[in-house]
C-alpha atoms as a PDB file:
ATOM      1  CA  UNK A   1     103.037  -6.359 -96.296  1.00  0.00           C
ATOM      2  CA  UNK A   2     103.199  -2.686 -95.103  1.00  0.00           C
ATOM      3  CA  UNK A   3      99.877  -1.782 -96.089  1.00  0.00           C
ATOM      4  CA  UNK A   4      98.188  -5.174 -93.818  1.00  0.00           C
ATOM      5  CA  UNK A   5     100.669  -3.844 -91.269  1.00  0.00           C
ATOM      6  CA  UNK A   6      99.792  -0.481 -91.277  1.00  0.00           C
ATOM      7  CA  UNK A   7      96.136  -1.579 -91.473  1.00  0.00           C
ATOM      8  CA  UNK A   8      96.785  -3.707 -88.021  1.00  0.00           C
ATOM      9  CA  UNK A   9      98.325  -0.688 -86.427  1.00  0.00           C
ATOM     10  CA  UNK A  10      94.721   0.870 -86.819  1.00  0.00           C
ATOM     11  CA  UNK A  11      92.425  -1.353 -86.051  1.00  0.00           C
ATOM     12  CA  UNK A  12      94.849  -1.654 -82.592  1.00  0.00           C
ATOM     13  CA  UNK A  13      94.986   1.840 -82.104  1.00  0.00           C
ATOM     14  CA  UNK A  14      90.865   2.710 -83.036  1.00  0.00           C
ATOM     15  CA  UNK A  15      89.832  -1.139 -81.053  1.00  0.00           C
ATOM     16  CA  UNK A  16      92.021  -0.032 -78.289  1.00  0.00           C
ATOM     17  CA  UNK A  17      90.548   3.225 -77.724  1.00  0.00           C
ATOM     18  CA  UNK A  18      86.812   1.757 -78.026  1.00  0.00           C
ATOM     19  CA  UNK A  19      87.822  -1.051 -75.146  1.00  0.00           C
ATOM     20  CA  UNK A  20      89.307   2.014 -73.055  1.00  0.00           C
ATOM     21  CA  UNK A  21      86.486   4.073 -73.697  1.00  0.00           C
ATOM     22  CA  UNK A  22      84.181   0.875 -72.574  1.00  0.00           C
ATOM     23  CA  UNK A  23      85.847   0.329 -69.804  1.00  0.00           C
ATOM     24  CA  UNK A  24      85.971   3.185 -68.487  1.00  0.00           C
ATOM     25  CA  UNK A  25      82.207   3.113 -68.342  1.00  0.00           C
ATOM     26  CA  UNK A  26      82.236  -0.359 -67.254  1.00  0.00           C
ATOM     27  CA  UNK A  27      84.454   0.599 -64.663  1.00  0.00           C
ATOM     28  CA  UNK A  28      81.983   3.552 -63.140  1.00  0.00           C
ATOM     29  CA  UNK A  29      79.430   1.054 -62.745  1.00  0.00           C
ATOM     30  CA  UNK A  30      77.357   1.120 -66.153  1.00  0.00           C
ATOM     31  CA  UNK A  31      77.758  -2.776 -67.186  1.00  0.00           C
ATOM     32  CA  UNK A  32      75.790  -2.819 -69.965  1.00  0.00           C
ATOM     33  CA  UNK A  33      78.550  -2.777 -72.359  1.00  0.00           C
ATOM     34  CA  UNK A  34      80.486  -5.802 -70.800  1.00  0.00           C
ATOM     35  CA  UNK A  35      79.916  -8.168 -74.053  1.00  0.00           C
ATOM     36  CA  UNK A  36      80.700  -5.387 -76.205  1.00  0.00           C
ATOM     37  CA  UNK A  37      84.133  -4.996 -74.480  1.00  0.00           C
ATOM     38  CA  UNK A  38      84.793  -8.622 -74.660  1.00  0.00           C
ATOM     39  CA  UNK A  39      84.802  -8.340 -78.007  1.00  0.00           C
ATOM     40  CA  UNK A  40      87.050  -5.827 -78.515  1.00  0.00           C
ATOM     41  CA  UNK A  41      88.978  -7.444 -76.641  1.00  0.00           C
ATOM     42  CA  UNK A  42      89.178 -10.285 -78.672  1.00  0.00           C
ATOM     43  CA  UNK A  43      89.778  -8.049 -81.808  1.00  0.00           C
ATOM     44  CA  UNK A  44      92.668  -6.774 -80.013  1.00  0.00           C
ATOM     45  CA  UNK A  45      94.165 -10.080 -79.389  1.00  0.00           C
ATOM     46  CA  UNK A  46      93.622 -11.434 -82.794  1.00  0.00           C
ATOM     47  CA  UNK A  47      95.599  -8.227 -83.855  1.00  0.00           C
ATOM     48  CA  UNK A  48      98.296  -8.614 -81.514  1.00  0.00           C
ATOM     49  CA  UNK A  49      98.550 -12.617 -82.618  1.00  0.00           C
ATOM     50  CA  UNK A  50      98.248 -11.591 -86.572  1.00  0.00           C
ATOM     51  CA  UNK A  51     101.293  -8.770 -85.760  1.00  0.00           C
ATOM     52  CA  UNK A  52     103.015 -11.674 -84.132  1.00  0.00           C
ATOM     53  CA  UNK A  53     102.919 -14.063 -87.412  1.00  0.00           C
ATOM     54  CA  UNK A  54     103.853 -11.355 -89.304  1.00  0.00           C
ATOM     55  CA  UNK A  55     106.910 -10.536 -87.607  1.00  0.00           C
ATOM     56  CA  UNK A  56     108.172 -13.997 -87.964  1.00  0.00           C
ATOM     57  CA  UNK A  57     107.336 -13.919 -91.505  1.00  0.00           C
ATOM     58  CA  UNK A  58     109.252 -10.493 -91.687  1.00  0.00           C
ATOM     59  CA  UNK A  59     111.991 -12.268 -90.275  1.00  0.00           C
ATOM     60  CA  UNK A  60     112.572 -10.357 -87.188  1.00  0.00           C
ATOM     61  CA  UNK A  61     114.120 -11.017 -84.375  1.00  0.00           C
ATOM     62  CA  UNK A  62     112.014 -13.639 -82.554  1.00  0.00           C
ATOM     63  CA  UNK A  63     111.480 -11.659 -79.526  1.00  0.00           C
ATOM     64  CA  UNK A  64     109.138  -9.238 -80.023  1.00  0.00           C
ATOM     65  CA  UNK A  65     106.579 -11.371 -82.201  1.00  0.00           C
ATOM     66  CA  UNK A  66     106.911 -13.888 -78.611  1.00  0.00           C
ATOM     67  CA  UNK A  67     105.995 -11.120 -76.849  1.00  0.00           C
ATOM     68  CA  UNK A  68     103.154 -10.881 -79.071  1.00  0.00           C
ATOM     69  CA  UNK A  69     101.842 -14.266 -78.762  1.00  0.00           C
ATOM     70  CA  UNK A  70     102.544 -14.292 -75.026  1.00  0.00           C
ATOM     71  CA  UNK A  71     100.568 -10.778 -74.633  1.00  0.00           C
ATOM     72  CA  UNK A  72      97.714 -12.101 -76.955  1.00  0.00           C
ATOM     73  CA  UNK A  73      97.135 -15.244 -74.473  1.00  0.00           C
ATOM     74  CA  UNK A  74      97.102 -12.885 -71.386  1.00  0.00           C
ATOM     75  CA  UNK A  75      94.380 -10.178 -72.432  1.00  0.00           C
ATOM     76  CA  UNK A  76      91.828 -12.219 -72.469  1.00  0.00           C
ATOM     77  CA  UNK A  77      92.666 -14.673 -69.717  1.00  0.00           C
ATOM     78  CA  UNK A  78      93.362 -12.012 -67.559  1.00  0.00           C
ATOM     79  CA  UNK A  79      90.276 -10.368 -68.581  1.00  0.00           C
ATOM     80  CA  UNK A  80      87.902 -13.043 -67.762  1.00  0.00           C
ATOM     81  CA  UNK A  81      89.939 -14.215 -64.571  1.00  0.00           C
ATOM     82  CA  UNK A  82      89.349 -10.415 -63.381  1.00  0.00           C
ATOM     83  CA  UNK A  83      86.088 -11.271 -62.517  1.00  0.00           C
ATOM     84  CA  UNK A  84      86.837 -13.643 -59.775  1.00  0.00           C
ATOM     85  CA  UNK A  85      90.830 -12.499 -58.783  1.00  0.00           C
ATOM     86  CA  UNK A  86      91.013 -10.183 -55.363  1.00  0.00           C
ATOM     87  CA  UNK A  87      87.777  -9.523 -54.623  1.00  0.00           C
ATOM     88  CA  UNK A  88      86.589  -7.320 -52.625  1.00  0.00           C
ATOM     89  CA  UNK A  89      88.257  -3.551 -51.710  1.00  0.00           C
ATOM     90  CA  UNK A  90      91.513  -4.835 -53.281  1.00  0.00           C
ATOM     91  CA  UNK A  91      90.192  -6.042 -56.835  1.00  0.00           C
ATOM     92  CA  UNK A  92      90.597  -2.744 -58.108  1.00  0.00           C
ATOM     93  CA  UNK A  93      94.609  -3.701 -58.115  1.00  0.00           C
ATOM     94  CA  UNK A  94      93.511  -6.260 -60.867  1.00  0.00           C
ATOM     95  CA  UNK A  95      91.436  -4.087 -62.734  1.00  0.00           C
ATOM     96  CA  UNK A  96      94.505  -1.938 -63.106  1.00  0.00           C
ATOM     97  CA  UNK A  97      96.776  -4.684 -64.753  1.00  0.00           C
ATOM     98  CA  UNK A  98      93.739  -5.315 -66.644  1.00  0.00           C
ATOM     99  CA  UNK A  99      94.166  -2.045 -67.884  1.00  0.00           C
ATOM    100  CA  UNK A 100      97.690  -1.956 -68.053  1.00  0.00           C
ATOM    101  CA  UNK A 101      97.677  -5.322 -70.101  1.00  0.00           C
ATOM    102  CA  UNK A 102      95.521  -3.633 -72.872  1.00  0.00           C
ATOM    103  CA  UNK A 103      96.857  -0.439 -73.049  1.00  0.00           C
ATOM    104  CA  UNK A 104     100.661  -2.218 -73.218  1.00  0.00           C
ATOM    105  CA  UNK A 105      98.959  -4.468 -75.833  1.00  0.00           C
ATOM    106  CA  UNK A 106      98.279  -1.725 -78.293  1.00  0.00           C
ATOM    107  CA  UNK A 107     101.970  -0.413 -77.810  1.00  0.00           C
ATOM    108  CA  UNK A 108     103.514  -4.026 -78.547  1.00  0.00           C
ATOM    109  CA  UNK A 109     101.131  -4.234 -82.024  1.00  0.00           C
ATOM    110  CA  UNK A 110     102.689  -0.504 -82.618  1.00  0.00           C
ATOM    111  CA  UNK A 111     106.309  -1.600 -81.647  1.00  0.00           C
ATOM    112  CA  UNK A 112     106.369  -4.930 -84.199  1.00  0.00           C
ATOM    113  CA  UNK A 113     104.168  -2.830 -86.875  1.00  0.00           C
ATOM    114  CA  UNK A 114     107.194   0.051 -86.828  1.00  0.00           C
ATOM    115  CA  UNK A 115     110.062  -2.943 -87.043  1.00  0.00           C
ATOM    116  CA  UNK A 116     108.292  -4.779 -89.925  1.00  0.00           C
ATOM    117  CA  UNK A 117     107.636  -1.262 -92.021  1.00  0.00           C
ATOM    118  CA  UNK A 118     110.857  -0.141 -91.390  1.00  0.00           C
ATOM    119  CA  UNK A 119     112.447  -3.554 -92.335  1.00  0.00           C
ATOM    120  CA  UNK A 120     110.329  -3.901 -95.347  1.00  0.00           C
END
């Protein structure tokens, strides 16, 4: 289990930085990457679901694998509501939770990945 574990930390942490990366450059105007982000996106919350299952199956508290689940449903609906949420001079707020979501969505995957190795 710690080697699928420590394998889900990666592709979070290398996925992650690729979405950044993207939309950072989405961000500054260039949207030529937008389906490309999407699906990182969607890596990211099949890792964050997958770290979620395996923290119940490592027996963990059930909080933070909840949290898991919970963050996995809000990337991408937050993601695609982004496009029509506060628009105008103000939608750059919800670009920022965006943001925030993803970022925060890595850290959760690294937070259950370092309970279930260390419980292991």
């Amino acid at each position: 289990m710690k080697s699928i574990v420590s394998a889900l930390r990666w592709i979070a942490r290398l996925d992650g930085l690729a979405a950044l990366i993207l939309g950072v450059i989405l961000w500054t105007g260039n949207g030529s990457y937008l389906k490309l982000h999407i699906m990182l996106g969607f890596i990211l919350t099949l890792v964050l679901l997958l770290a979620g299952l395996m923290g119940f199956f490592a027996r963990l508290k059930p909080v933070l694998p909840l949290v898991a689940i919970l963050w996995a449903v809000s990337l991408p609906y937050i993601g695609f509501a982004q496009l029509k949420l506060m628009p105008g001079s103000s939608h750059i707020a919800i670009q920022v939770v965006h943001l925030l979501i993803g970022l925060c969505g890595i850290g959760v995957v690294e937070a259950l990945g370092a309970k279930i190795a260390r419980q292991a």
